[in-house]
N, C-alpha and C. Protein backbone atom coordinates (compact mmCIF):
# COMPACT_ATOMS: atom_id res chain seq x y z
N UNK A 1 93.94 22.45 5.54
CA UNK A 1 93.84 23.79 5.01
C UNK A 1 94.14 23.79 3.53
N UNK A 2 93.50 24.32 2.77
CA UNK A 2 93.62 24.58 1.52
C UNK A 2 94.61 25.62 1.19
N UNK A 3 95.32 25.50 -0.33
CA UNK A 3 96.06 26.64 -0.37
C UNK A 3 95.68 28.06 -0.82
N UNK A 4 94.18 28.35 -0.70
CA UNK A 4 93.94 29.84 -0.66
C UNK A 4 93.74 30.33 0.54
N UNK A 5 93.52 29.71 1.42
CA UNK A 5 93.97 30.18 2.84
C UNK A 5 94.95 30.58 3.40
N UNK A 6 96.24 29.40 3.01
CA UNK A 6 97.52 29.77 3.20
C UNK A 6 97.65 31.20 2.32
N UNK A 7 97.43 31.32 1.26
CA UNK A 7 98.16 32.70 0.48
C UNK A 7 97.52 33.93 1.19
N UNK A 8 96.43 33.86 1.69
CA UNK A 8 95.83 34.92 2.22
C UNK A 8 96.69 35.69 3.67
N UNK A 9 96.19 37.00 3.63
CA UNK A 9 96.72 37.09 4.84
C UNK A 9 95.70 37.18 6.56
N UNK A 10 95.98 36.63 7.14
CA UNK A 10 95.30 36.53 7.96
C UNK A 10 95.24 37.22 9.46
N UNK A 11 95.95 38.33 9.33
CA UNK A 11 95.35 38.98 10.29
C UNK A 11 95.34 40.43 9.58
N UNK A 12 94.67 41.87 10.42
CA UNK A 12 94.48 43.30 9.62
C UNK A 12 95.74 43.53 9.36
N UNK A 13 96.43 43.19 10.48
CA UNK A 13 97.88 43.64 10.05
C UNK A 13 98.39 43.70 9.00
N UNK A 14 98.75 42.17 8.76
CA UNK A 14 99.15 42.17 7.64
C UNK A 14 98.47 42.50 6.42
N UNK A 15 96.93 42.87 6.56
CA UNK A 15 96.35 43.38 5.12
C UNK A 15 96.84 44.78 5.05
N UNK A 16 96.88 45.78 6.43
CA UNK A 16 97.29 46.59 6.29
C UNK A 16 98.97 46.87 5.34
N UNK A 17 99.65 45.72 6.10
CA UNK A 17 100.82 46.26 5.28
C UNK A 17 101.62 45.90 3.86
N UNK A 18 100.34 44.96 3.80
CA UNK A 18 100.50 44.45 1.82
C UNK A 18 99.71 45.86 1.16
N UNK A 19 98.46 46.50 1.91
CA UNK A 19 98.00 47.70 1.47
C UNK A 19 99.26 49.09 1.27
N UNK A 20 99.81 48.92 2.52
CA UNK A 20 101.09 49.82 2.49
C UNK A 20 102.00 49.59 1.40
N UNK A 21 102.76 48.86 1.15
CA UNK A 21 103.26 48.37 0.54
C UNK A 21 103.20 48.57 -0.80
N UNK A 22 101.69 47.99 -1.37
CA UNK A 22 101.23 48.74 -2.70
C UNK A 22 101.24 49.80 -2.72
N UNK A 23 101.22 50.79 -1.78
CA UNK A 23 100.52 52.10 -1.69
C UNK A 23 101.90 52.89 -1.89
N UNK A 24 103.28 52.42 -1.07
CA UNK A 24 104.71 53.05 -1.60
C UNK A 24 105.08 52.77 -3.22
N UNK A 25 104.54 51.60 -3.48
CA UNK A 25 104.88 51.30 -5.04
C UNK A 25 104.79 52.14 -5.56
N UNK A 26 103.47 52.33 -5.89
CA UNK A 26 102.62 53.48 -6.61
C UNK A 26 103.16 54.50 -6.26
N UNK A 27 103.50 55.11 -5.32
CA UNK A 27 104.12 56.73 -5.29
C UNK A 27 105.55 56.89 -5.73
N UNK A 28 105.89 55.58 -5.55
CA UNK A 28 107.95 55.89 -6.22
C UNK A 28 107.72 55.66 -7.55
N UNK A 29 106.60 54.70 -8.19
CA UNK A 29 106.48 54.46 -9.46
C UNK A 29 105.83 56.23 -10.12
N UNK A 30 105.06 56.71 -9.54
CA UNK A 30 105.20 58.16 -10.10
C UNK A 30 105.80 59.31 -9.82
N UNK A 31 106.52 59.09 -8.73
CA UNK A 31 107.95 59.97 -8.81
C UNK A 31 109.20 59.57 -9.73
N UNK A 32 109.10 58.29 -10.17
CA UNK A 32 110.40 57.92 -11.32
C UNK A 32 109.49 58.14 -12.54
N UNK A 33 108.02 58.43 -13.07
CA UNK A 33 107.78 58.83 -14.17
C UNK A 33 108.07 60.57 -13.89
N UNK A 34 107.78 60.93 -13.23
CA UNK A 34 108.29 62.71 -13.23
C UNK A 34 109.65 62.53 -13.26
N UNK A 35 110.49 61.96 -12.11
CA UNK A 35 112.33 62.28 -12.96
C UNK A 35 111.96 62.24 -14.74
N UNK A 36 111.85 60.96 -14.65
CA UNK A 36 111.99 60.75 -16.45
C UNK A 36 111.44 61.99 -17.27
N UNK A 37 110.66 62.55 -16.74
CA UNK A 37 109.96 63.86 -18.06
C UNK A 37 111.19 64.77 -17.26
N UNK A 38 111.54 64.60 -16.00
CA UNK A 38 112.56 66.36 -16.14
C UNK A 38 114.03 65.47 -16.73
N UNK A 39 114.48 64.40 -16.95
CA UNK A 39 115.56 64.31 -17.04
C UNK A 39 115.62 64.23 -19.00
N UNK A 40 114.80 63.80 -19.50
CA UNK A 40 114.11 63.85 -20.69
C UNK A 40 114.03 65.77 -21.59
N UNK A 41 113.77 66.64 -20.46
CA UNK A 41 114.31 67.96 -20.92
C UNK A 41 115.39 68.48 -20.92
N UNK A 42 115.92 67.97 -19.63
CA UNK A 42 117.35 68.00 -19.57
C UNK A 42 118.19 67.54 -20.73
N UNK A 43 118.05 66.49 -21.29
CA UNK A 43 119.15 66.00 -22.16
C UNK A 43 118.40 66.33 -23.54
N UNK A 44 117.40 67.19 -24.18
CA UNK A 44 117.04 67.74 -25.30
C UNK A 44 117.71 69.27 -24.87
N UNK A 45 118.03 69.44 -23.57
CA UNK A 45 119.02 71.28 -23.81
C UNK A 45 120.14 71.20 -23.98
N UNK A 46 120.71 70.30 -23.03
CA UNK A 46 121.77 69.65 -23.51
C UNK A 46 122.63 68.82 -24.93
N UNK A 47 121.89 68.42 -25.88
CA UNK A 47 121.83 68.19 -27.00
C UNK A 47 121.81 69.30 -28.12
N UNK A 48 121.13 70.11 -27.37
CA UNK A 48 121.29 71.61 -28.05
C UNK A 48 122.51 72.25 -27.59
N UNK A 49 122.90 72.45 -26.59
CA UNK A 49 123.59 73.86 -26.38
C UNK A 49 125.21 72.51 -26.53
N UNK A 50 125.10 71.38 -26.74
CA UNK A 50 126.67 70.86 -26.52
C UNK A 50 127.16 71.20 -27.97
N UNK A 51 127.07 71.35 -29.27
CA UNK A 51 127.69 71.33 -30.21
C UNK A 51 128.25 73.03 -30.05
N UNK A 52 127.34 74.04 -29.40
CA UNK A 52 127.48 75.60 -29.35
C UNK A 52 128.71 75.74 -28.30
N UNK A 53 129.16 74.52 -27.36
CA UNK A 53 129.62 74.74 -26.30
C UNK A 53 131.36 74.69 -26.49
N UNK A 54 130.92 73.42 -27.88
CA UNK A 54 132.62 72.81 -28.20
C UNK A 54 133.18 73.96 -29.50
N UNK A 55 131.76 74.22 -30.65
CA UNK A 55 132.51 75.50 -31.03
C UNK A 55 132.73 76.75 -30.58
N UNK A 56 132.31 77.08 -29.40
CA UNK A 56 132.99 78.52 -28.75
C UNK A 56 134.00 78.14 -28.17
N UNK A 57 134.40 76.49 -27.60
CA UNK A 57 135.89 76.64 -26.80
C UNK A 57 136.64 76.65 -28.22
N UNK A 58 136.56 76.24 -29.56
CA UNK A 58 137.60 76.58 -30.47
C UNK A 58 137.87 77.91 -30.75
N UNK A 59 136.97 78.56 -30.91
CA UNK A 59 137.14 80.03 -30.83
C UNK A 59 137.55 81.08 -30.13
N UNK A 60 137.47 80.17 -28.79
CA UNK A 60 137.96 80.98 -27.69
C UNK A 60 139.08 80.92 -27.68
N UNK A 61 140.13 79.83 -28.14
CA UNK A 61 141.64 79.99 -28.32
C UNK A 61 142.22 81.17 -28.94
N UNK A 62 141.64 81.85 -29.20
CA UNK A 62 142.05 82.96 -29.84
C UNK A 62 143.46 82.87 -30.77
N UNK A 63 143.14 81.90 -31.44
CA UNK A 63 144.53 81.25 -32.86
C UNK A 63 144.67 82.87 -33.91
N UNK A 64 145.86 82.67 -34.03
CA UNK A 64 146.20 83.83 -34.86
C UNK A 64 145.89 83.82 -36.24
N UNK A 65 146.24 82.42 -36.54
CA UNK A 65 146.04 82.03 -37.80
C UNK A 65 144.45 81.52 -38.47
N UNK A 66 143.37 82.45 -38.35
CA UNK A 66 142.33 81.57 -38.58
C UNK A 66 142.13 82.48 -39.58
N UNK A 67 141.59 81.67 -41.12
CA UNK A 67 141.15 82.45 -42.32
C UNK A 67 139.69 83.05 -41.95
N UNK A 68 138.80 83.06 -41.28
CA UNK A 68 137.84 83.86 -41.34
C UNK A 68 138.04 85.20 -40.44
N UNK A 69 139.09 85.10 -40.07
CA UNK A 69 139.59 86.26 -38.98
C UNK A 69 139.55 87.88 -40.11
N UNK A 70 139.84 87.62 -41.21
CA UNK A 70 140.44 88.77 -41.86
C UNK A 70 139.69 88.69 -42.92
N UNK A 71 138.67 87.62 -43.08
CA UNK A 71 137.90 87.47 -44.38
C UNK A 71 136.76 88.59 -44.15
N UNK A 72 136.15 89.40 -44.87
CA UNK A 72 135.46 90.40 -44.69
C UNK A 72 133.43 90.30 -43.99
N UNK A 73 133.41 88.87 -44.87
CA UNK A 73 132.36 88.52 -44.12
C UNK A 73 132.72 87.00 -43.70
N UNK A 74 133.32 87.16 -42.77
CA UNK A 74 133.67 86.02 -41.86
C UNK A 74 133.51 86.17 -40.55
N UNK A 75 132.39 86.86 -40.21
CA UNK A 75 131.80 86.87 -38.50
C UNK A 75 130.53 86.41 -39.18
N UNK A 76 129.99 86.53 -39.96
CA UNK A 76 128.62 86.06 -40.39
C UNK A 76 128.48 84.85 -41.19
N UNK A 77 129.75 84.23 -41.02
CA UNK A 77 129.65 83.27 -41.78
C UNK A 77 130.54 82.05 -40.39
N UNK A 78 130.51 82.61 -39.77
CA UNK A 78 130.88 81.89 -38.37
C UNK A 78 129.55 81.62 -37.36
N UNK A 79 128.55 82.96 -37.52
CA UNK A 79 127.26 83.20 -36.76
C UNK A 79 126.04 82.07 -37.57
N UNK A 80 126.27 81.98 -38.90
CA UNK A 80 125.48 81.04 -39.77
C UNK A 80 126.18 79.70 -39.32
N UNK A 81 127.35 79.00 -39.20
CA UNK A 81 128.34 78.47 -39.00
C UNK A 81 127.62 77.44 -37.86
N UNK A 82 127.71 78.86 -36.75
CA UNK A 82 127.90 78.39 -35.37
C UNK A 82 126.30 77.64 -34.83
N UNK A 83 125.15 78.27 -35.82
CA UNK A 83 123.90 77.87 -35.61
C UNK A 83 123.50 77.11 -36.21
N UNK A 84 124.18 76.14 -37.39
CA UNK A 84 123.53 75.15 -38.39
C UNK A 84 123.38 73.98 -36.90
N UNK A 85 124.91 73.40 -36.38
CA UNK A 85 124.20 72.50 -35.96
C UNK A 85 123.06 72.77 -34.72
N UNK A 86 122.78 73.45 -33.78
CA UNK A 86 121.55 74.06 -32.73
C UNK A 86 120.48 73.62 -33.97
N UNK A 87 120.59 74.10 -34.83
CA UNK A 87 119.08 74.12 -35.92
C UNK A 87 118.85 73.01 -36.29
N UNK A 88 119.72 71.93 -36.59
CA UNK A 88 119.31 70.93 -36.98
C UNK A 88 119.14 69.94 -35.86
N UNK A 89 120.35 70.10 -34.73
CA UNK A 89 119.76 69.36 -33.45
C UNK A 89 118.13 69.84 -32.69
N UNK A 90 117.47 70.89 -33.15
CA UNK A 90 116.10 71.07 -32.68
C UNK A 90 115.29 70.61 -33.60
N UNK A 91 115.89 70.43 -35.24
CA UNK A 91 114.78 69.65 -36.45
C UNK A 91 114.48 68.24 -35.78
N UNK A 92 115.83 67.65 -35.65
CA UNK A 92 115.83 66.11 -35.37
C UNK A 92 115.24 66.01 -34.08
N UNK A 93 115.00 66.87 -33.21
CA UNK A 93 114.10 67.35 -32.19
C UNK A 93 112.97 66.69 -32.18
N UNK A 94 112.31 67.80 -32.69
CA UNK A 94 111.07 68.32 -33.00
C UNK A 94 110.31 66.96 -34.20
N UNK A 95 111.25 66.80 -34.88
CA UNK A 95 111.04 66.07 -35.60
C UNK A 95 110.41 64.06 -35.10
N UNK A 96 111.53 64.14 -34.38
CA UNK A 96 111.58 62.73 -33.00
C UNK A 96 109.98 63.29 -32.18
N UNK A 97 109.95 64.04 -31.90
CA UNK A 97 108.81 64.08 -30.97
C UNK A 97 107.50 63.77 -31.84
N UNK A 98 106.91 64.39 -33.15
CA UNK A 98 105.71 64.32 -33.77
C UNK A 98 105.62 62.93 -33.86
N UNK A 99 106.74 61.63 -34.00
CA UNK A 99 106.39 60.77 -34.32
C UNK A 99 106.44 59.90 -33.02
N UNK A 100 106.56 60.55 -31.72
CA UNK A 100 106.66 59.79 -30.91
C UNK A 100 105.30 59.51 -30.07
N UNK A 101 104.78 58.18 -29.85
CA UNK A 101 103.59 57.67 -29.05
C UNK A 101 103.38 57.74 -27.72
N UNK A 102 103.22 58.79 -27.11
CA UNK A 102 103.53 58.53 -25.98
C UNK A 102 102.28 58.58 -24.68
């Protein structure tokens, strides 16, 4: 016997279940490309809303002593404040994506 005989399979069966076989590949291989695009949005909201998340727990301490507390425009300069980084984590975003090949 030659060895392309041996590699072959030789009864339906088993063609059937090297067919199977390929045939689960292929479906877990495109159910782990869909996780990847939802887990891929997930961590661009997340990237956004974590810098908004750590400056509201400082704020939420409600410190007595904070100079913008009594400064006259110091809620709008907390609201400008509180959105630089969100704005620039969606530049570097947005930015990452135009150049990305995908």
């Amino acid at each position: 016997m030659s060895t392309t005989t041996l590699c072959r399979p030789s009864t339906p069966v088993e063609i059937f279940r090297e067919i199977l076989s390929e045939m689960i590949g292929i479906y877990l291989s495109s159910v782990s490309n869909k996780l990847n695009a939802i887990m891929k949005v997930l961590t661009i909201i997340a990237t956004i809303f974590m810098p908004l998340t750590f400056i509201a727990g400082v704020y939420g301490m409600n410190f007595k002593h904070m100079p913008e507390l009594e400064w006259k425009y110091g809620y709008y300069f907390i609201l400008v404040h509180h959105g630089r980084p969100s704005a620039s984590a969606c530049t570097f975003i947005s930015e990452g994506r135009s150049g990305c090949k995908e």
